[in-house]
N, C-alpha and C. Protein backbone atom coordinates (compact mmCIF):
# COMPACT_ATOMS: atom_id res chain seq x y z
N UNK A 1 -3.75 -15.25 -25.27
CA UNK A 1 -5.02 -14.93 -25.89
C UNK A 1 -6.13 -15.03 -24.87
N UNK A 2 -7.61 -14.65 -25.15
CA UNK A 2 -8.47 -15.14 -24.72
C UNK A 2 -9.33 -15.97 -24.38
N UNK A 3 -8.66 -17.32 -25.07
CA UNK A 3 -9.24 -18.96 -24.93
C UNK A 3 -10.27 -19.21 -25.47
N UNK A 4 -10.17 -17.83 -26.87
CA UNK A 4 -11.23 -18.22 -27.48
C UNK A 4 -10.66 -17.52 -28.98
N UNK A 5 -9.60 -17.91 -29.45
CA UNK A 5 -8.76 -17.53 -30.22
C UNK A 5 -8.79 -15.95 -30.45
N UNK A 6 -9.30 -15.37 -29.73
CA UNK A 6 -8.52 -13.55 -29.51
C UNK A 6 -7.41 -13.13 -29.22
N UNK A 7 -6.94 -12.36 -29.67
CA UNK A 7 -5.37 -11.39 -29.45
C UNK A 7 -5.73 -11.15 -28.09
N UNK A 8 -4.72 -11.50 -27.48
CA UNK A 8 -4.24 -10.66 -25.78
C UNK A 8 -4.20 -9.34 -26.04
N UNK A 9 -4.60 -8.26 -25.02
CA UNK A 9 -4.65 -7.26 -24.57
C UNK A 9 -3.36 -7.10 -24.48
N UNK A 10 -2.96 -7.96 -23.65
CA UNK A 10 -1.69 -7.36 -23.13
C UNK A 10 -1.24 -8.90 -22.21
N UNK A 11 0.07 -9.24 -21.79
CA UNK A 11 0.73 -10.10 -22.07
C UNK A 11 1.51 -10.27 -20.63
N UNK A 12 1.30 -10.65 -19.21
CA UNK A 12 2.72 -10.28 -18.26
C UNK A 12 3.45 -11.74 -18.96
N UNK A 13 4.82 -11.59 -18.15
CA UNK A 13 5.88 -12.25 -18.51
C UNK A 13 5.49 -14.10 -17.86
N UNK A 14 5.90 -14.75 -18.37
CA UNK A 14 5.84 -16.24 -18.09
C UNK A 14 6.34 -16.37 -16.95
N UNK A 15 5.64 -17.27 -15.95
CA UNK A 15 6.39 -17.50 -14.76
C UNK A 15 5.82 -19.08 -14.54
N UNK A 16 6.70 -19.43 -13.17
CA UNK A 16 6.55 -20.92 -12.91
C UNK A 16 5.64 -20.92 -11.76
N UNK A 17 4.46 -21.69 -11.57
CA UNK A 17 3.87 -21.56 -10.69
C UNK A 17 3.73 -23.10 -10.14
N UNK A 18 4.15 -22.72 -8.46
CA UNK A 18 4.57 -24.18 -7.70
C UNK A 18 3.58 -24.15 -7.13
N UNK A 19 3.33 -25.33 -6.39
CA UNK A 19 2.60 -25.87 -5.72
C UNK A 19 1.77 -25.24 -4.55
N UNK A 20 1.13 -24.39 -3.89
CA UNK A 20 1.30 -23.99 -2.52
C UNK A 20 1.24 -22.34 -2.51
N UNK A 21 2.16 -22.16 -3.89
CA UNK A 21 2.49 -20.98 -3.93
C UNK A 21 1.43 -19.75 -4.12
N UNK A 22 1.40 -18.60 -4.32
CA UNK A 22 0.09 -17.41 -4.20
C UNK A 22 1.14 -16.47 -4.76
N UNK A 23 0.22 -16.44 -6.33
CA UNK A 23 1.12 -14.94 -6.99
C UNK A 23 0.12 -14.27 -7.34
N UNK A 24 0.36 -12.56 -7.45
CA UNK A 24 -1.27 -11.61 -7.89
C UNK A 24 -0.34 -11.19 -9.31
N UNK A 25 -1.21 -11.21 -10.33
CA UNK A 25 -0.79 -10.37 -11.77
C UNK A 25 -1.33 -8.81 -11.34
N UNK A 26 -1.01 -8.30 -11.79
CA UNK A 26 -0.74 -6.60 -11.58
C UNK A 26 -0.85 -6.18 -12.66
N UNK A 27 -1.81 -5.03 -13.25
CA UNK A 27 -2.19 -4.82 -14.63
C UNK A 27 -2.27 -2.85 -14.27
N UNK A 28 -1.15 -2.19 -15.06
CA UNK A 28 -0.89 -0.83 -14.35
C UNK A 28 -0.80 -0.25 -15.75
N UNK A 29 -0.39 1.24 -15.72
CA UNK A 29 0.23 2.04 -17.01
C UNK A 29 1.28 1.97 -16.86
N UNK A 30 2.40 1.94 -18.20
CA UNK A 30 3.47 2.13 -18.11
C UNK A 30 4.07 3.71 -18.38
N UNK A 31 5.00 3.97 -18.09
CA UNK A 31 5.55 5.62 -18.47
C UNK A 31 5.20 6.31 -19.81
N UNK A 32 4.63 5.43 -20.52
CA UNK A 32 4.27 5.63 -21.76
C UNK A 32 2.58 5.76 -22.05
N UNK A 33 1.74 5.43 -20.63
CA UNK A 33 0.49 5.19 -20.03
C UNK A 33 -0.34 3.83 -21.60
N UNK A 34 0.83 2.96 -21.63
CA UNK A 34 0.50 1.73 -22.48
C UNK A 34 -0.03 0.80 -20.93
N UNK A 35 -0.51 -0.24 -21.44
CA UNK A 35 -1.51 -0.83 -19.96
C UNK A 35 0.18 -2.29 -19.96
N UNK A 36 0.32 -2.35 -19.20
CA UNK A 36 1.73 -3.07 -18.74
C UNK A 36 1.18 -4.13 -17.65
N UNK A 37 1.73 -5.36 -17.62
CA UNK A 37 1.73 -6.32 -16.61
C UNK A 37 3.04 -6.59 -15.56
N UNK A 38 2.68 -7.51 -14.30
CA UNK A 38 3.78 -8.07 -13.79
C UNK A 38 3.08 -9.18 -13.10
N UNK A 39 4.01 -9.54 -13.17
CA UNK A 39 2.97 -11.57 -12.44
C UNK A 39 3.99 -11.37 -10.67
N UNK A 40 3.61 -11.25 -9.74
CA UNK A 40 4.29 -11.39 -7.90
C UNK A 40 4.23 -12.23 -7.48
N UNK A 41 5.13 -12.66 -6.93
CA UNK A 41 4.82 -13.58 -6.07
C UNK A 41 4.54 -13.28 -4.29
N UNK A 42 3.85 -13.44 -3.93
CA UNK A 42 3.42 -13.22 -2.62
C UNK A 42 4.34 -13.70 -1.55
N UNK A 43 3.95 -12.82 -0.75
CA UNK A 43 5.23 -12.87 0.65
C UNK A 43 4.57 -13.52 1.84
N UNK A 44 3.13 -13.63 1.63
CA UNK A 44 2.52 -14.48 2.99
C UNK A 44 2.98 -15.45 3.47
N UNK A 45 3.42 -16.14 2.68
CA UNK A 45 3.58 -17.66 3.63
C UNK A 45 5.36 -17.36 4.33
N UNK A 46 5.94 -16.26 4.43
CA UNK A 46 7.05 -16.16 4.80
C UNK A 46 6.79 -15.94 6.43
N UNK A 47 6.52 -16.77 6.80
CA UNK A 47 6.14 -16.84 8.65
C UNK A 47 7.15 -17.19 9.35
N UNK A 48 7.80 -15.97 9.92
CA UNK A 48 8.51 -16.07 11.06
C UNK A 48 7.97 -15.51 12.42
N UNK A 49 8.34 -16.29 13.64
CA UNK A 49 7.54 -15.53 14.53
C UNK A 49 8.02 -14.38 15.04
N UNK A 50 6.73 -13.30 15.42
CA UNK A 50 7.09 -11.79 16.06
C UNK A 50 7.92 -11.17 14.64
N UNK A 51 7.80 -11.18 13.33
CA UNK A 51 8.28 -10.32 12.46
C UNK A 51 7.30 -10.66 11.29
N UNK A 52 7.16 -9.47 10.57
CA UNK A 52 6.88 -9.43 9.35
C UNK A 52 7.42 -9.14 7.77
N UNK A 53 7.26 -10.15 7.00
CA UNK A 53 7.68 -9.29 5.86
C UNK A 53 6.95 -8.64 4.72
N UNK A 54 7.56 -8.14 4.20
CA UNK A 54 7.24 -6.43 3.51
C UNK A 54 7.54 -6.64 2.14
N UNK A 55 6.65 -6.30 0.95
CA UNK A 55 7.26 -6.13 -0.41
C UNK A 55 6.49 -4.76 -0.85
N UNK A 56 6.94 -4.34 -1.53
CA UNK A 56 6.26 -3.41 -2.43
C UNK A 56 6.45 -3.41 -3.79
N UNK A 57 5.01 -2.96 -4.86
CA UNK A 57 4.98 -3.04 -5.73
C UNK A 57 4.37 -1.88 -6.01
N UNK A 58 5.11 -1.05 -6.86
CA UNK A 58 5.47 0.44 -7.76
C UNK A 58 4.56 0.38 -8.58
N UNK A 59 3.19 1.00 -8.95
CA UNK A 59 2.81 1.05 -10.57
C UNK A 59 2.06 2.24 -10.53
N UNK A 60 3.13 3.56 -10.18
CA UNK A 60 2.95 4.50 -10.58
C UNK A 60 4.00 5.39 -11.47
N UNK A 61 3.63 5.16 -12.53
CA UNK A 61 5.23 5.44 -13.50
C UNK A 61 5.74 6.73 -13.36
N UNK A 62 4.46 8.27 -13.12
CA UNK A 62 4.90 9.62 -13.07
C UNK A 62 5.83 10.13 -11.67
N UNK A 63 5.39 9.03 -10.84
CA UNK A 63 6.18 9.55 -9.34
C UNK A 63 7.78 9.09 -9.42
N UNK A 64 8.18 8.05 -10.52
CA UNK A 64 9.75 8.01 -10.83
C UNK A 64 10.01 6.94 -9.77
N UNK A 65 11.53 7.04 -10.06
CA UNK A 65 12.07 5.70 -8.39
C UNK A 65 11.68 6.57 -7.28
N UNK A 66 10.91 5.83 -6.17
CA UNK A 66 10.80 5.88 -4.92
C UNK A 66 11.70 5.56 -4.03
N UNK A 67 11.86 6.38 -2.79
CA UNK A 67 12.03 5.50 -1.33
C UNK A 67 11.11 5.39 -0.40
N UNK A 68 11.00 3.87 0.62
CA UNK A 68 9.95 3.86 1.34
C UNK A 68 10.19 3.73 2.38
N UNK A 69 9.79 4.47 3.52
CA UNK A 69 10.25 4.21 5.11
C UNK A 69 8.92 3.66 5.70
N UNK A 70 9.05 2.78 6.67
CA UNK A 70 8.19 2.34 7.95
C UNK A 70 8.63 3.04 9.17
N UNK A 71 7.69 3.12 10.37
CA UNK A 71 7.65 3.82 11.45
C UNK A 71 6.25 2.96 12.07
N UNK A 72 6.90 2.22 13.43
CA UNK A 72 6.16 1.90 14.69
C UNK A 72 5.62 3.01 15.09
N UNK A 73 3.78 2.52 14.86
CA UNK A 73 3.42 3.41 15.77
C UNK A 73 2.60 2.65 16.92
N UNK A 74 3.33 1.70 17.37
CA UNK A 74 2.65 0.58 18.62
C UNK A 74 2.77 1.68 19.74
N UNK A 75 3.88 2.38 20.45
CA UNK A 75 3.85 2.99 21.73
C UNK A 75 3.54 4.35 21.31
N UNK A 76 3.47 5.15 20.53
CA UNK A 76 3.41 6.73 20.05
C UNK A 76 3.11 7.03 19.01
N UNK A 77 2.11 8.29 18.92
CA UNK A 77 1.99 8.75 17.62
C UNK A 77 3.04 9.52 17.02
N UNK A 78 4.19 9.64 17.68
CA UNK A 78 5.63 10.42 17.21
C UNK A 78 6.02 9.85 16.81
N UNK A 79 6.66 8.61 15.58
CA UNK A 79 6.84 7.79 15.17
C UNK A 79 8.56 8.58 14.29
N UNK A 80 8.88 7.49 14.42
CA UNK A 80 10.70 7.82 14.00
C UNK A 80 10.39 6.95 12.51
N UNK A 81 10.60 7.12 11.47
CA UNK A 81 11.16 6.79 10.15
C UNK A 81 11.80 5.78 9.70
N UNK A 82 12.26 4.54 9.61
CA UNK A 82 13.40 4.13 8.87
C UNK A 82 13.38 3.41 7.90
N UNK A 83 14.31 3.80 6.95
CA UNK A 83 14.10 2.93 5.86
C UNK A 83 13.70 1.52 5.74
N UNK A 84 12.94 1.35 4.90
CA UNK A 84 12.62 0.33 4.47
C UNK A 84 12.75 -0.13 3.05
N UNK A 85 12.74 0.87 1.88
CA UNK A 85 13.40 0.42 0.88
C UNK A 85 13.92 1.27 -0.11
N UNK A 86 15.48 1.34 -1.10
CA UNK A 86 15.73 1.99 -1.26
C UNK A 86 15.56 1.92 -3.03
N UNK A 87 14.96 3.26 -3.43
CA UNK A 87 15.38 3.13 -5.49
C UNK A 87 14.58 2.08 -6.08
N UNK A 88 13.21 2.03 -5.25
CA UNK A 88 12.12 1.11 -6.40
C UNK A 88 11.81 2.39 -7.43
N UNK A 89 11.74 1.58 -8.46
CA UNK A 89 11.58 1.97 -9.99
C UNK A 89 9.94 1.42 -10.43
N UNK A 90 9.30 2.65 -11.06
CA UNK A 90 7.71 2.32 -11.48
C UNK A 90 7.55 0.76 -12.50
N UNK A 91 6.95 -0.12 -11.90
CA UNK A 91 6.90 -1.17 -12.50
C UNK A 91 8.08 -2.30 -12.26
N UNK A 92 8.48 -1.95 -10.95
CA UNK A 92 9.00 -3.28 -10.44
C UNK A 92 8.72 -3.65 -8.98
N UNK A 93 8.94 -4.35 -8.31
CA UNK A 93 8.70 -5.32 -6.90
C UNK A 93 10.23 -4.86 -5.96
N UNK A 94 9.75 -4.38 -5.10
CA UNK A 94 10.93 -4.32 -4.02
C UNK A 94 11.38 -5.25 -3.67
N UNK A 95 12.53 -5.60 -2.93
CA UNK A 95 13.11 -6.80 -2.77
C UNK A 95 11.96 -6.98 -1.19
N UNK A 96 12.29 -8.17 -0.54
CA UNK A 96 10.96 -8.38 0.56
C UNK A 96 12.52 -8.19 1.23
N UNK A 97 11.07 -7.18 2.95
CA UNK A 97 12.03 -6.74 3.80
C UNK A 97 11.40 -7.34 5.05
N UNK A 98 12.30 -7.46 5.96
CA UNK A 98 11.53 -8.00 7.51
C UNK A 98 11.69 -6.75 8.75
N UNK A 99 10.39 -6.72 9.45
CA UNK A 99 10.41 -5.96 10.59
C UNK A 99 9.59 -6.77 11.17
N UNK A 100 10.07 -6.09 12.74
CA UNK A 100 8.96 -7.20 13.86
C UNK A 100 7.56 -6.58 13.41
N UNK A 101 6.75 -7.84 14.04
CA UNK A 101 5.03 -7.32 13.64
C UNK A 101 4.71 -6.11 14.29
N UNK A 102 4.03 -5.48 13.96
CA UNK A 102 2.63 -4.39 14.76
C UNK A 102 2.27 -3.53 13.82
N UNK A 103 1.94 -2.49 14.29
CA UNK A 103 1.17 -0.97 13.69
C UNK A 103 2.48 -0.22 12.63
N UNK A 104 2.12 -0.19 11.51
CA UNK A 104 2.66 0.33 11.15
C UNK A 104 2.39 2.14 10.02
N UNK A 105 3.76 2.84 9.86
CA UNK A 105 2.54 4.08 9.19
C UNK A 105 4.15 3.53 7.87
N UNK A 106 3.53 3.91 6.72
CA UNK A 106 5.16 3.92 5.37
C UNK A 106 4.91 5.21 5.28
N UNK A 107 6.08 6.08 4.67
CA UNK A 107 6.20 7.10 3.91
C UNK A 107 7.05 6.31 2.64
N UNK A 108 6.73 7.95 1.63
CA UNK A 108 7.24 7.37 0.47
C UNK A 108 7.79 9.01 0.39
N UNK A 109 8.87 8.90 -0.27
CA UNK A 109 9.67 10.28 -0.46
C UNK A 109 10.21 10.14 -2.22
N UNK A 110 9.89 10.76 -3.01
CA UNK A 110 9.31 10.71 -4.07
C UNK A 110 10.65 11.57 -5.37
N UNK A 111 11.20 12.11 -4.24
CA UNK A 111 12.05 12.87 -5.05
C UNK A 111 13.33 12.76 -4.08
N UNK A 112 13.97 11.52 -3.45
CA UNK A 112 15.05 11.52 -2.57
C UNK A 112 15.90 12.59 -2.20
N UNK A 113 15.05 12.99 -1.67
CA UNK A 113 15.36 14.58 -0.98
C UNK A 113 15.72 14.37 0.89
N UNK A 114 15.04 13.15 1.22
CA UNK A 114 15.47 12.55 2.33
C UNK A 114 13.38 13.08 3.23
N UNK A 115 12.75 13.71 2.78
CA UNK A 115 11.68 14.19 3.06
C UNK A 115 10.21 13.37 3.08
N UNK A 116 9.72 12.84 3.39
CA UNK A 116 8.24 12.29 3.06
C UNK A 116 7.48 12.99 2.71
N UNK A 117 7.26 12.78 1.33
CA UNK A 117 6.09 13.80 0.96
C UNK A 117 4.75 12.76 0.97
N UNK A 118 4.72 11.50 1.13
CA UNK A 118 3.19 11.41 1.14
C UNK A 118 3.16 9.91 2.66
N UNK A 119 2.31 9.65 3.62
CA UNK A 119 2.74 8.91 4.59
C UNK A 119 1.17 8.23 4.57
N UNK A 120 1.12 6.92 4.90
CA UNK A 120 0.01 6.06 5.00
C UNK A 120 0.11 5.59 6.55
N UNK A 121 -0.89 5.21 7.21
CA UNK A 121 -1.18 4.91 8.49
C UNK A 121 -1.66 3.47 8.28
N UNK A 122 -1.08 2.27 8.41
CA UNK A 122 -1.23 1.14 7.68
C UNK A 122 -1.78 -0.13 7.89
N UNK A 123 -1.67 0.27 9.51
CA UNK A 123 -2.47 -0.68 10.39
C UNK A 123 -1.49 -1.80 10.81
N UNK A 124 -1.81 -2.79 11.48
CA UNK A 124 -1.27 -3.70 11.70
C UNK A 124 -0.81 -4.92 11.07
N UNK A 125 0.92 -4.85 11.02
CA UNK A 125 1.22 -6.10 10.19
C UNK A 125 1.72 -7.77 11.08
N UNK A 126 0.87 -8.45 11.42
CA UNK A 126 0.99 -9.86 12.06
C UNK A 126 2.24 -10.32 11.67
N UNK A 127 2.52 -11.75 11.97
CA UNK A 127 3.62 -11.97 12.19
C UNK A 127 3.40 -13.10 10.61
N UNK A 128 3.35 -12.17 9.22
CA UNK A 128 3.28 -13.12 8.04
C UNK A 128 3.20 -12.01 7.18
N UNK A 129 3.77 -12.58 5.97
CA UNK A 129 4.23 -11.51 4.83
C UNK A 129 3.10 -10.18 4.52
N UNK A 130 3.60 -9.62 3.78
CA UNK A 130 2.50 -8.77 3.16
C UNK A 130 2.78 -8.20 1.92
N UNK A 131 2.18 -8.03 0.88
CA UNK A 131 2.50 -6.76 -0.06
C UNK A 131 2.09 -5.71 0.14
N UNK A 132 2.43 -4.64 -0.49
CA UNK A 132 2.28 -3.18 -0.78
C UNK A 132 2.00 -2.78 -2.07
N UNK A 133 1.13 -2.42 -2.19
CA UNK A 133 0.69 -1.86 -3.73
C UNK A 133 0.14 -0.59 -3.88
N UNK A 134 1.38 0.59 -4.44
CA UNK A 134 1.45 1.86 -4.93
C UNK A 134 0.46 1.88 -5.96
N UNK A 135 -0.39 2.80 -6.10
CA UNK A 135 -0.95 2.85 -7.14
C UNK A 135 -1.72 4.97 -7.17
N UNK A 136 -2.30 4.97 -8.68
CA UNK A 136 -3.09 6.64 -8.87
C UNK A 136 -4.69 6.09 -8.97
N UNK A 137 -5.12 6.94 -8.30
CA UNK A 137 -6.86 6.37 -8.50
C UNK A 137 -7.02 6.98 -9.69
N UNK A 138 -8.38 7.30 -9.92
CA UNK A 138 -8.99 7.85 -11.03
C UNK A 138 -9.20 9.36 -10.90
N UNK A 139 -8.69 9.54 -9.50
CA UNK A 139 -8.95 11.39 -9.35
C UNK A 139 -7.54 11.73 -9.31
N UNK A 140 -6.85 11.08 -9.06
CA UNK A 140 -5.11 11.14 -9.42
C UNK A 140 -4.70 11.26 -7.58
N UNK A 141 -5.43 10.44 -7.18
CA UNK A 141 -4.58 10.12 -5.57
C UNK A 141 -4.12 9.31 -5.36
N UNK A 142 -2.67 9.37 -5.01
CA UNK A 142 -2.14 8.04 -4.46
C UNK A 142 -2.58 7.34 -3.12
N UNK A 143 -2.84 5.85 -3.94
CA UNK A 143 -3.31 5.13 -2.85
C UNK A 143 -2.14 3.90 -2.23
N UNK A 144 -2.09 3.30 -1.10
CA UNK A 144 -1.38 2.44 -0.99
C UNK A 144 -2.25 1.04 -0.38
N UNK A 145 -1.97 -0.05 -1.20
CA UNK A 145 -3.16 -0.56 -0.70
C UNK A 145 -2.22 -2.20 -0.08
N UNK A 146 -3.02 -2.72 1.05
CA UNK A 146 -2.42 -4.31 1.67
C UNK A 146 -3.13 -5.08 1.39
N UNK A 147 -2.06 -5.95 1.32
CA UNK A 147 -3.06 -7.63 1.02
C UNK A 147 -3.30 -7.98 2.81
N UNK A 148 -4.36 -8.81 2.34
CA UNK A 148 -5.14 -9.69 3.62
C UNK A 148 -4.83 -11.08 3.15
N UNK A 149 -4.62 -11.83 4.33
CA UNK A 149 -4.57 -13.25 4.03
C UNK A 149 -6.05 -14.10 3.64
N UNK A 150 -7.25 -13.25 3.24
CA UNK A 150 -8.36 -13.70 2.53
C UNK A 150 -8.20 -13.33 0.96
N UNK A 151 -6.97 -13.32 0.83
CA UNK A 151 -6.87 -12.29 -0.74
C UNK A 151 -7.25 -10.58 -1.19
N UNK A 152 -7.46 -10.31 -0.25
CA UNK A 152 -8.51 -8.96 -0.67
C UNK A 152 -7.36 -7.84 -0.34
N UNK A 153 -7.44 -6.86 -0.61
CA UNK A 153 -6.09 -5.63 -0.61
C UNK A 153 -7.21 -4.53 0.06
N UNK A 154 -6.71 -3.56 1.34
CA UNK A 154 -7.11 -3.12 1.91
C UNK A 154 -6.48 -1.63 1.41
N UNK A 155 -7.16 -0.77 0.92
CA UNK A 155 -6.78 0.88 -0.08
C UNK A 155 -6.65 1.66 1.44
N UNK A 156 -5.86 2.47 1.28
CA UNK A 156 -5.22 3.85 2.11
C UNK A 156 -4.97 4.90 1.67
N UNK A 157 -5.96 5.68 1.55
CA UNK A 157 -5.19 7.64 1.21
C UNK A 157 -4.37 8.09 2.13
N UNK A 158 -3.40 8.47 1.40
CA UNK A 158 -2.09 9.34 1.98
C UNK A 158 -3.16 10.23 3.06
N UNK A 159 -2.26 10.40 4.16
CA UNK A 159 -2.55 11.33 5.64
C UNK A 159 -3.16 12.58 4.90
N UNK A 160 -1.96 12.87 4.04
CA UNK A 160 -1.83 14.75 3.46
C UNK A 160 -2.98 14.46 2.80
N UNK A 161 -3.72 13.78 2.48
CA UNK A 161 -5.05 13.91 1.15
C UNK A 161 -6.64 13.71 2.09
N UNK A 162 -6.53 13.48 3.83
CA UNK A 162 -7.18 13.23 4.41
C UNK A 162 -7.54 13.90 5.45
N UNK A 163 -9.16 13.99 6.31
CA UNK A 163 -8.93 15.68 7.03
C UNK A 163 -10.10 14.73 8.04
N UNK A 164 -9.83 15.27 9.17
CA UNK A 164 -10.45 14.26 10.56
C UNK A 164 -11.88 15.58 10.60
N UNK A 165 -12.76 14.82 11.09
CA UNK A 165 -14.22 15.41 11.62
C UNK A 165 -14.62 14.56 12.66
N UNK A 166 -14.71 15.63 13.87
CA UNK A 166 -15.11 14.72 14.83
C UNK A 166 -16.54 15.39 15.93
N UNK A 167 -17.04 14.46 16.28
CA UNK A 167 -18.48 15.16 16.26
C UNK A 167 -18.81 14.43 17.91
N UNK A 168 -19.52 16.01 18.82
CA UNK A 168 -19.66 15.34 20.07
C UNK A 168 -20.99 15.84 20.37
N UNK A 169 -21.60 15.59 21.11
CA UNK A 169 -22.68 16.04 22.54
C UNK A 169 -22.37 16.11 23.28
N UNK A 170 -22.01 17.88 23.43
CA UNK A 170 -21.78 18.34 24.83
C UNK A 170 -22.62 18.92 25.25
N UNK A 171 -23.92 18.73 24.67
CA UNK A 171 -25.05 19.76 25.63
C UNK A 171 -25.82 18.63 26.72
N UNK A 172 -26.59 19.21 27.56
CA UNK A 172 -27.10 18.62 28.64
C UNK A 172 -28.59 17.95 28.18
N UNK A 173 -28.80 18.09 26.88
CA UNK A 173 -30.03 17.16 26.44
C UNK A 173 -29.41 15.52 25.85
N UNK A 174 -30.18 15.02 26.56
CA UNK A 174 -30.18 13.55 25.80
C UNK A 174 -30.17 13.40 24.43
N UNK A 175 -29.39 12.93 23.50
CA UNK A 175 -29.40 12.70 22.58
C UNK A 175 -28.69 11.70 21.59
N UNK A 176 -29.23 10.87 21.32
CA UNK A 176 -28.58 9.87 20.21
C UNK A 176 -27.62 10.21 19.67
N UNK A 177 -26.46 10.26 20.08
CA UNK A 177 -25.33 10.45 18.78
C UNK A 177 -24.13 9.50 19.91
N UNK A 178 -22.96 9.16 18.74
CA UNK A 178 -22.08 8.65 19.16
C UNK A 178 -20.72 9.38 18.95
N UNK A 179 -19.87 9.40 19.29
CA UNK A 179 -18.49 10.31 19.14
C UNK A 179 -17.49 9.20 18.25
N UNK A 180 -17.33 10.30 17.17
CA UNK A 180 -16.27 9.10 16.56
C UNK A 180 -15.66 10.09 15.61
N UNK A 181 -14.65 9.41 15.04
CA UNK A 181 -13.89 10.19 13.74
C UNK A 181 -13.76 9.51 12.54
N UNK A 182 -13.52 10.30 11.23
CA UNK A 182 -14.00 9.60 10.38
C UNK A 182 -12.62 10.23 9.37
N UNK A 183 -12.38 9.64 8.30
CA UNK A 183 -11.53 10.23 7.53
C UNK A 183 -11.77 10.10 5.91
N UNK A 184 -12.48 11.64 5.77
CA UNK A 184 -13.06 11.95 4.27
C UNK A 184 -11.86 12.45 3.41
N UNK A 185 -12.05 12.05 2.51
CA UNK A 185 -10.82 13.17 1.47
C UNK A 185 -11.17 14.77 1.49
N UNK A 186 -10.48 15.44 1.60
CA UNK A 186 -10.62 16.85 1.42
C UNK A 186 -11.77 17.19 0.88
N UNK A 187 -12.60 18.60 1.60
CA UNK A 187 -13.59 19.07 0.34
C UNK A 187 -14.77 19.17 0.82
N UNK A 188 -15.86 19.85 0.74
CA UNK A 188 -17.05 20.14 1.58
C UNK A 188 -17.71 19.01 2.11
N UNK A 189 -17.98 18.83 3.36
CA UNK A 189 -18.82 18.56 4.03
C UNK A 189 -20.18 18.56 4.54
């Protein structure tokens, strides 16, 4: 309830919460677009050195079971693929996976066709857990978003939903500007 004798909204499942421990409740649609819970438990404190681990959490019910690959992109932007997890189902937690730390990009291949249809550029994962959280915005883009060890989840639009502008001074007048790139979602400028 609401601790103030109101009916619950909605209900995740009972869990045990230890000492030390760091779990996020997760409040998504279900396939039925009814509002559904899951209570996680967090992968941060899984510190091994020079590796990281990896969970993901699904709460997009229309994209079906997923697969998710990681790809180092520490030495190259040509980045090789490999699995990372196989047959998550909308509304459950991947099992936690370990890779050494650095830069990482995921794909998610959506219809196990063996193909990436949507790929995130993910930044750097230190040498301590992380989650992954699939999710649809409100314009219907998939986002993939990371936890920070301040609590806060850092959002990512898929590559394919994102378009580079990059802006220089090459003329011979002085002028205030700086060179940089920026990454807008598709769509006039």
């Amino acid at each position: 309830g609401d601790g103030m004798g109101g009916a619950a909204l909605i209900e995740a499942p009972p869990f045990y919460l230890e000492l030390g421990q760091i779990f996020t409740t997760v409040l998504y649609e279900d396939h039925k677009g009814q509002p559904a819970a899951m209570t996680v438990p967090d992968v941060s404190s899984a510190q091994i050195l020079d590796t990281t681990t990896i969970q993901l959490i699904h709460a997009v019910p229309d994209l079906g079971t997923i697969n998710v690959t990681a790809a180092s992109t520490k030495y190259s932007n040509s980045v090789v693929h490999k699995s990372l997890f196989q047959g998550v189902a909308p509304g459950t937690v991947s099992p936690a996976a370990t890779r050494h730390d650095g830069s990482y990009r995921i794909g998610i291949d959506t219809d196990q066709d063996g193909k990436l249809d949507w790929t995130y550029d993910m930044g750097y994962f230190p040498d301590y857990g992380f989650s992954l959280y699939l999710m649809r915005d409100s314009n219907g883009h998939l986002l993939l978003g990371k936890n920070s060890t301040a609590g806060d989840i850092w959002w990512q639009g898929a590559r394919e939903n994102l378009a580079a502008l990059r802006y220089l001074n090459l003329s011979s007048q002085t002028v205030a500007a700086t060179t940089d790139t920026f990454y807008p979602e598709q769509g006039d400028v």
